[in-house]
C-alpha atoms as a PDB file:
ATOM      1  CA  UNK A   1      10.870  -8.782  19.918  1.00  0.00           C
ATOM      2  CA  UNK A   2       9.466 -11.662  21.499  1.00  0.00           C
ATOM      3  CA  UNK A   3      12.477 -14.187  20.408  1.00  0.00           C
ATOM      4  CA  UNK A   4      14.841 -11.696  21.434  1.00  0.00           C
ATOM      5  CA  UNK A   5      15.539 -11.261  25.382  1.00  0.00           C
ATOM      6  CA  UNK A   6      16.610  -7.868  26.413  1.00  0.00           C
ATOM      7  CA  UNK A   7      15.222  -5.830  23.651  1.00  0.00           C
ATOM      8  CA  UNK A   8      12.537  -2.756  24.089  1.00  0.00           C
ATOM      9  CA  UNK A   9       9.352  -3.371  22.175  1.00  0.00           C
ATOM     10  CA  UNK A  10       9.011  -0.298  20.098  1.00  0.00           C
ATOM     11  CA  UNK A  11       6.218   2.218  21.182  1.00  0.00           C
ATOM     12  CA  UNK A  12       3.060   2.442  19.032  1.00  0.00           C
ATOM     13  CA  UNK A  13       4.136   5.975  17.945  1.00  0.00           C
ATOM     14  CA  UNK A  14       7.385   4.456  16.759  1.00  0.00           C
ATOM     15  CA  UNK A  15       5.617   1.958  14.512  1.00  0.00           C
ATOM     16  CA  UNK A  16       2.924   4.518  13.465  1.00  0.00           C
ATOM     17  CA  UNK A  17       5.930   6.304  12.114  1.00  0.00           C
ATOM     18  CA  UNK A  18       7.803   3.993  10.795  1.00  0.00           C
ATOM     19  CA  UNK A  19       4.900   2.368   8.827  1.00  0.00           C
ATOM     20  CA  UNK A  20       4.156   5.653   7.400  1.00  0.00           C
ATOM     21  CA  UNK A  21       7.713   5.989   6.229  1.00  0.00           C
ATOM     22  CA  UNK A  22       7.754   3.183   4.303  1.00  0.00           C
ATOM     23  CA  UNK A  23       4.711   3.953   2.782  1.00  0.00           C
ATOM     24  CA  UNK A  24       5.484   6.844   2.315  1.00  0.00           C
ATOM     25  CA  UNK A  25       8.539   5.658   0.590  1.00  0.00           C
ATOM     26  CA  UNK A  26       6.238   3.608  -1.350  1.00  0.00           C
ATOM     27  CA  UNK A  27       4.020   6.049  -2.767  1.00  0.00           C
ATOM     28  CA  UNK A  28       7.104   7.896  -3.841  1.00  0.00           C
ATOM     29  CA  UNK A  29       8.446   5.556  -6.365  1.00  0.00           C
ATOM     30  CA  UNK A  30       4.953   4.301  -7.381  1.00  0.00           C
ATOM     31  CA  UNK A  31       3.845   8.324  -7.972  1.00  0.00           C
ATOM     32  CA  UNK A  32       6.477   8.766 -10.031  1.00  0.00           C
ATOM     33  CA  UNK A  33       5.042   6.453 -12.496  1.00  0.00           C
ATOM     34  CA  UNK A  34       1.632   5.774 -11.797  1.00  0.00           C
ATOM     35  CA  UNK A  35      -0.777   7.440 -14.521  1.00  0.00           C
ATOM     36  CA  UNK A  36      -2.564  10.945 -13.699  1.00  0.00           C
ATOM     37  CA  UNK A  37      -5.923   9.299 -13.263  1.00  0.00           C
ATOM     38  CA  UNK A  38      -4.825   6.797 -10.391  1.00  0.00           C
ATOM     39  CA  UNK A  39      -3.396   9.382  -8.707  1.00  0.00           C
ATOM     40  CA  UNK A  40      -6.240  11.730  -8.855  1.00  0.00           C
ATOM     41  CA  UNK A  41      -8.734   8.810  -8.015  1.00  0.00           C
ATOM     42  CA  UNK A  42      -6.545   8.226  -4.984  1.00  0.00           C
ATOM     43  CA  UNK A  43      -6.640  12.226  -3.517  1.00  0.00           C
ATOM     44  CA  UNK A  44     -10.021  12.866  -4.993  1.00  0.00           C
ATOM     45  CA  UNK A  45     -11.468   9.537  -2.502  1.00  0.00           C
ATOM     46  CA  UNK A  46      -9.616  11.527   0.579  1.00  0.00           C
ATOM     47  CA  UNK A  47     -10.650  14.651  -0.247  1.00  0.00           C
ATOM     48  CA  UNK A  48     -14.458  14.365  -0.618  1.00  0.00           C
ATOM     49  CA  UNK A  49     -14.493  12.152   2.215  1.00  0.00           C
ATOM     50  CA  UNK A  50     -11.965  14.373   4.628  1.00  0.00           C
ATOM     51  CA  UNK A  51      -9.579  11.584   5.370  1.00  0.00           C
ATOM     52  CA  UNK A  52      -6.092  12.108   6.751  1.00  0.00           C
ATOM     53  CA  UNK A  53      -3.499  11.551   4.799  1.00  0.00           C
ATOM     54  CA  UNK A  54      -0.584   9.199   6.339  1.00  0.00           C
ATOM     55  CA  UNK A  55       2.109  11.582   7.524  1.00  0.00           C
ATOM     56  CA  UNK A  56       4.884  10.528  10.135  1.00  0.00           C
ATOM     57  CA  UNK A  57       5.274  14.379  11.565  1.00  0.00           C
ATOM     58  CA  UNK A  58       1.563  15.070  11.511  1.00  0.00           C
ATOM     59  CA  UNK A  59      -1.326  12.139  11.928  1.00  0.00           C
ATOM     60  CA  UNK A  60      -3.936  14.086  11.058  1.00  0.00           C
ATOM     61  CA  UNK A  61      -2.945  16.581   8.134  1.00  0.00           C
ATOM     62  CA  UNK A  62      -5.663  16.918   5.410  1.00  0.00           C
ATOM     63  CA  UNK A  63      -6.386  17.936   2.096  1.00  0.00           C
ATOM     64  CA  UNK A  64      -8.741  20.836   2.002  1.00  0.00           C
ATOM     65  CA  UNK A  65     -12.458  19.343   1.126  1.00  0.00           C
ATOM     66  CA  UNK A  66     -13.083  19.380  -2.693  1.00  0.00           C
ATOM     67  CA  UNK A  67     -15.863  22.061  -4.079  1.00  0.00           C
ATOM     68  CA  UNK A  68     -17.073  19.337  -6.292  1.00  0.00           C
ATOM     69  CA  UNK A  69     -15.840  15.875  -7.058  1.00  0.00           C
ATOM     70  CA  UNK A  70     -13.225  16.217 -10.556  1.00  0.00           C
ATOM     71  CA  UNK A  71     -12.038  19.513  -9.785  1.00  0.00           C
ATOM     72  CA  UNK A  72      -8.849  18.008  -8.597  1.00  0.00           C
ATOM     73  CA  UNK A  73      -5.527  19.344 -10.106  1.00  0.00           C
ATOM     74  CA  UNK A  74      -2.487  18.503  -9.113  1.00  0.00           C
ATOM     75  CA  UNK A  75      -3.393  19.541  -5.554  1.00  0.00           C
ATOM     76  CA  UNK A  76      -1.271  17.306  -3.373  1.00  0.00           C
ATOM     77  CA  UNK A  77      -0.655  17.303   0.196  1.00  0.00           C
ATOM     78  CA  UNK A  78       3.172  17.578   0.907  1.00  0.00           C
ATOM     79  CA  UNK A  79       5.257  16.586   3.515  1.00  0.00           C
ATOM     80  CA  UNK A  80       7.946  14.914   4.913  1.00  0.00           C
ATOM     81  CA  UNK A  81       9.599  11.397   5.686  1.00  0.00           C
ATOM     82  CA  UNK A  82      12.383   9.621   6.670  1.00  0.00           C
ATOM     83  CA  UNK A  83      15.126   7.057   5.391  1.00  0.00           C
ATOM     84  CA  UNK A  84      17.495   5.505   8.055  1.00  0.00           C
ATOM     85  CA  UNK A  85      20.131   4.086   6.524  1.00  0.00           C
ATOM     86  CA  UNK A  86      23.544   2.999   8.205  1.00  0.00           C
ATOM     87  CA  UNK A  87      22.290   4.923  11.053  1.00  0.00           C
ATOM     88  CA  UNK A  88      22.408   7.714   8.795  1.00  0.00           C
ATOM     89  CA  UNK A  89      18.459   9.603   8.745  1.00  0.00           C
ATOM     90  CA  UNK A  90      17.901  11.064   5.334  1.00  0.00           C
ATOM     91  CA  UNK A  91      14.967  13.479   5.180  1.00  0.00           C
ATOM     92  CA  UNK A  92      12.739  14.003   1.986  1.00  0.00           C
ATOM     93  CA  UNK A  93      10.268  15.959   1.062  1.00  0.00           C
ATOM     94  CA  UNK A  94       6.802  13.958  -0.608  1.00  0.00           C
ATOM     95  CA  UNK A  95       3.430  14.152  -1.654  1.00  0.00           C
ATOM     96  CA  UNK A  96       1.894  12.617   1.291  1.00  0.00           C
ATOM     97  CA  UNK A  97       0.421   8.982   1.446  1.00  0.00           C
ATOM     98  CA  UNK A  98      -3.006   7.562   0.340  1.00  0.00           C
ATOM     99  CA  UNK A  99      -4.927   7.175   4.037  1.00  0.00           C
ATOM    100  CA  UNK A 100      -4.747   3.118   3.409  1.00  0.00           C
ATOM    101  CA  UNK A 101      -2.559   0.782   3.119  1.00  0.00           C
ATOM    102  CA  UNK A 102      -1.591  -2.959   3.906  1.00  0.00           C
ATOM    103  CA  UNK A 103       1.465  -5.250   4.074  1.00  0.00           C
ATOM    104  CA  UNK A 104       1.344  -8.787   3.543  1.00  0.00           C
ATOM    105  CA  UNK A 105       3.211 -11.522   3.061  1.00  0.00           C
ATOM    106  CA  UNK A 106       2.876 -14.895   0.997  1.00  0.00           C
ATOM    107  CA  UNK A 107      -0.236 -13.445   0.203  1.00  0.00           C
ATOM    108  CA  UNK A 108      -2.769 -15.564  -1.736  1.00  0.00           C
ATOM    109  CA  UNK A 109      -6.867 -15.516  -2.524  1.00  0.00           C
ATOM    110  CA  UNK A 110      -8.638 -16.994  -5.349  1.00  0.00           C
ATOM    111  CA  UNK A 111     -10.193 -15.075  -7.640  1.00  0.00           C
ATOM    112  CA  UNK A 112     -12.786 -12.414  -6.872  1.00  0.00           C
ATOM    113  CA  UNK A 113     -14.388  -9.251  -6.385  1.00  0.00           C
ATOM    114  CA  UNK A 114     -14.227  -6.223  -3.898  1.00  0.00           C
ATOM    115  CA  UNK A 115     -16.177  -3.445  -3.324  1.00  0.00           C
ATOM    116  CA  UNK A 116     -13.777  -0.601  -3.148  1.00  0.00           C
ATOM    117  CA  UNK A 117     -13.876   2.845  -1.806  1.00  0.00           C
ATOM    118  CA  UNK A 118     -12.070   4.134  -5.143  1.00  0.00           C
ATOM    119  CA  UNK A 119     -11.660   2.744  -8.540  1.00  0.00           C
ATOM    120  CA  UNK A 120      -8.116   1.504  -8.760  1.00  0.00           C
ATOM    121  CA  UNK A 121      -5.656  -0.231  -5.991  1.00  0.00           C
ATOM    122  CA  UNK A 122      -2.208  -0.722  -5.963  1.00  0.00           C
ATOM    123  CA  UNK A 123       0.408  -2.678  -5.278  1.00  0.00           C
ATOM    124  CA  UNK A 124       4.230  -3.018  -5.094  1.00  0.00           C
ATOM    125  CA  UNK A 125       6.198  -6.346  -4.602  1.00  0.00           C
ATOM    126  CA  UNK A 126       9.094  -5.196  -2.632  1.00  0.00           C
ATOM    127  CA  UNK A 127      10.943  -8.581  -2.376  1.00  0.00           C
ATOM    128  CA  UNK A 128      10.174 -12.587  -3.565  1.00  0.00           C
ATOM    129  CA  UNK A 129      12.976 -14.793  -2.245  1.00  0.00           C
ATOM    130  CA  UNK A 130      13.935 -17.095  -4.521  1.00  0.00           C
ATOM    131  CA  UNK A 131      13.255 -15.329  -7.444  1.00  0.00           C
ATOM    132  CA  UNK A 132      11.139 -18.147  -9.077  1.00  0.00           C
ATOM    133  CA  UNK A 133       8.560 -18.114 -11.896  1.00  0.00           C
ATOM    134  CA  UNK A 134       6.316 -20.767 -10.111  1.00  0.00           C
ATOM    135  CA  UNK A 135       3.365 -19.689  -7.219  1.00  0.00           C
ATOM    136  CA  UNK A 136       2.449 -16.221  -5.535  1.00  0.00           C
ATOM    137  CA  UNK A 137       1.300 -14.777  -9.418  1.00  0.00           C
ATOM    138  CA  UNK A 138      -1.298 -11.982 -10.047  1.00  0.00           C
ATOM    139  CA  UNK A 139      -3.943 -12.499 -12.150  1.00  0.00           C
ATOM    140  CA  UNK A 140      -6.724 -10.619 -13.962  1.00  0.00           C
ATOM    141  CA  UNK A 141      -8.988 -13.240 -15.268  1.00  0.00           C
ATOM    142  CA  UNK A 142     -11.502 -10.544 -16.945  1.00  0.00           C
ATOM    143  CA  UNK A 143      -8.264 -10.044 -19.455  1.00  0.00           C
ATOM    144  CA  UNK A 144      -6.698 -13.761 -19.504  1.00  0.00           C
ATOM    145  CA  UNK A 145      -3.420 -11.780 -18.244  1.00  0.00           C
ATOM    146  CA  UNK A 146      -1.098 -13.290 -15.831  1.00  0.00           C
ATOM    147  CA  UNK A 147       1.426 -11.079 -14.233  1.00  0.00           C
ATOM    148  CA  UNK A 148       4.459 -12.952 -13.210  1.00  0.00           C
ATOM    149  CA  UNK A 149       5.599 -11.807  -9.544  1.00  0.00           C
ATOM    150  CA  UNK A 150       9.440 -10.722  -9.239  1.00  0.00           C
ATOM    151  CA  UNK A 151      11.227  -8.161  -6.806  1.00  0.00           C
ATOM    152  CA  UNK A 152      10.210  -4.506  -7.741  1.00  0.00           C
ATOM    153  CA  UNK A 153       6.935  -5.108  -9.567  1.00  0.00           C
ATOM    154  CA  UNK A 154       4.090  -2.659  -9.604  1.00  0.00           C
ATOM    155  CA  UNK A 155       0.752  -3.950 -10.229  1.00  0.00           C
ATOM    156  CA  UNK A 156      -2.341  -1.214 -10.608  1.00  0.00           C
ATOM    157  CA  UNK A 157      -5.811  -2.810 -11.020  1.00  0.00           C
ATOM    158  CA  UNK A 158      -9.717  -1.891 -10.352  1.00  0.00           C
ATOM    159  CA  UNK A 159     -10.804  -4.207  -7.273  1.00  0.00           C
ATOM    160  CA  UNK A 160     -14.237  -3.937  -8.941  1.00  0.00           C
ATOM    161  CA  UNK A 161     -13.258  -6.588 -11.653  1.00  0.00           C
ATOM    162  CA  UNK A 162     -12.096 -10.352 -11.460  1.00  0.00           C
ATOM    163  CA  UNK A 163      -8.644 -10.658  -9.336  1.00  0.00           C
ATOM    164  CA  UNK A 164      -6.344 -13.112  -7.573  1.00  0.00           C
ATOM    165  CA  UNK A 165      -3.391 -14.403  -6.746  1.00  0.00           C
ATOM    166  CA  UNK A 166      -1.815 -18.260  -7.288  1.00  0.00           C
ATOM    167  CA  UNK A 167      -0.699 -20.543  -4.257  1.00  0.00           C
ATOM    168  CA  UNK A 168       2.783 -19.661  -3.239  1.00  0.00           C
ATOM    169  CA  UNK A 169       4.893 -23.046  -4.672  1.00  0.00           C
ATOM    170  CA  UNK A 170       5.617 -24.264  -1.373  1.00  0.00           C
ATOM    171  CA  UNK A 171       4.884 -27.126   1.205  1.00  0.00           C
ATOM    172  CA  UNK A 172       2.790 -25.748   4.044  1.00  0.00           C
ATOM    173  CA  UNK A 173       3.378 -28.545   6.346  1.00  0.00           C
ATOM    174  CA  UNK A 174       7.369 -27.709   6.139  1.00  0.00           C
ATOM    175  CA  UNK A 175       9.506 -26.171   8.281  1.00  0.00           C
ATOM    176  CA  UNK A 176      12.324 -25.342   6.144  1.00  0.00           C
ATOM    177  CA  UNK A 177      10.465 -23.405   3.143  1.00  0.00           C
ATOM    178  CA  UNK A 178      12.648 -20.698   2.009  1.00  0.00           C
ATOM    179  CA  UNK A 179       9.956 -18.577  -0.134  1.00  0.00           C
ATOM    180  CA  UNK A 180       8.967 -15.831   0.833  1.00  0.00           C
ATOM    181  CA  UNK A 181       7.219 -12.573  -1.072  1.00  0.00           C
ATOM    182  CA  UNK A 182       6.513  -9.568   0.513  1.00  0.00           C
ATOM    183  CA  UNK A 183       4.437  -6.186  -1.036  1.00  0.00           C
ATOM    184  CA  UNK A 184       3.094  -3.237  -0.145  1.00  0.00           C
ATOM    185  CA  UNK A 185      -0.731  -2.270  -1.472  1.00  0.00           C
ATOM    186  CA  UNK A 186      -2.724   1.486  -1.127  1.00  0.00           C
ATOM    187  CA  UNK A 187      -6.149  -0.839  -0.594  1.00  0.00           C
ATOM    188  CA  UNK A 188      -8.948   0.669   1.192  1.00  0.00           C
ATOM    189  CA  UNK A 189     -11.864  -0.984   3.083  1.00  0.00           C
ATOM    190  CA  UNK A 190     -15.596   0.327   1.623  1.00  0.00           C
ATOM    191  CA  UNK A 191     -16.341   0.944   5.688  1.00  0.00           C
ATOM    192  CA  UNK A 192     -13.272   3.631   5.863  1.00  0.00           C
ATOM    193  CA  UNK A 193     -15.192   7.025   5.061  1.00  0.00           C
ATOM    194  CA  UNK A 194     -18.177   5.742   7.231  1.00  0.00           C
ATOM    195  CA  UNK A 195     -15.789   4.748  10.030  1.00  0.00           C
ATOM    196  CA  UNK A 196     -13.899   7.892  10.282  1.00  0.00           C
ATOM    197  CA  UNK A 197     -17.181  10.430   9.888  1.00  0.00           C
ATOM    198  CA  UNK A 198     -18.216   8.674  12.849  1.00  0.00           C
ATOM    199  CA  UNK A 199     -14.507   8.927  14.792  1.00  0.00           C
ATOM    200  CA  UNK A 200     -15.311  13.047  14.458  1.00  0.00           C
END
């Protein structure tokens, strides 16, 4: 928008929903294959703590308050969200989004620790152009595993333990570096729950 003469910024209501969209999106593909237990740790950490879920029609829907933390099953929030493609909108209904989440890009941090709100985080690499073995890798050094980065790869892991990512395999200082890797990740800052007890 800034590059661009002539065109209307979009409103912050437009980007609240379109963030939530894609997350929404997200959380979609990654609930259709995430295990039972990261799901449940996920809606059990809004629950107890009364967060809103993300939900483009409604910013502040909410699970109902668990009786007592575990006695979660299979009680999702569902809504809605949106898919413009071609200038075509294509509706679906979802379970609704984790209340966090991040985008980044060319992301790297050495290894390390994070106190974390919940016990698992995820993420999903939505695109790494050019698809090259080399810089912008996962890593869980309590395990010695390296996870090779590529378009479409889901990564689940507990923030608690030893984490990081490799330097992207580029040349800071250039101009013309073509790399670039982009993912989404359901994250949470620790200060969320206090934060939002304290918005009420």
């Amino acid at each position: 928008n800034i590059t661009k003469k002539g065109k209307k910024a979009p409103s912050e209501a437009d980007l609240n929903r379109d963030g939530t969209n894609l997350f929404a999106f997200a959380w979609q593909l990654m609930h259709s294959v995430l295990p039972t237990k990261v799901l449940e740790d996920y809606a059990e950490f809004a629950q107890v703590n009364c967060l809103p879920q993300m939900d483009p029609n409604d910013p502040l829907s909410m699970l109902p308050p668990l009786k007592k933390p575990g006695s979660l099953k299979n009680n999702h929030l569902e809504g809605m969200y949106t898919v413009k493609i071609q200038g075509h909108e294509l509706k679906f209904y979802c379970v609704l989004v984790p209340p966090s989440g991040f985008i980044g890009e060319n992301y790297s941090r050495a290894t390390h620790c994070e106190d974390h709100p919940h016990v698992y985080a995820a993420q999903w690499t939505v695109s790494r152009m050019p698809n090259i073995a080399e810089g912008g890798n996962f890593y869980f050094a309590r395990y010695g595993v390296h996870v090779q980065q590529a378009q479409n790869t889901l990564i689940v892991w507990k923030p608690s333990e030893p984490h990081g990512t490799s330097l992207p395999d580029i040349n800071p200082r250039k101009d013309d570096n073509l790399f670039c890797q982009r993912a989404l990740a359901f994250v949470t800052s620790d200060k969320m729950a206090q934060v939002w007890e304290e918005y009420q």
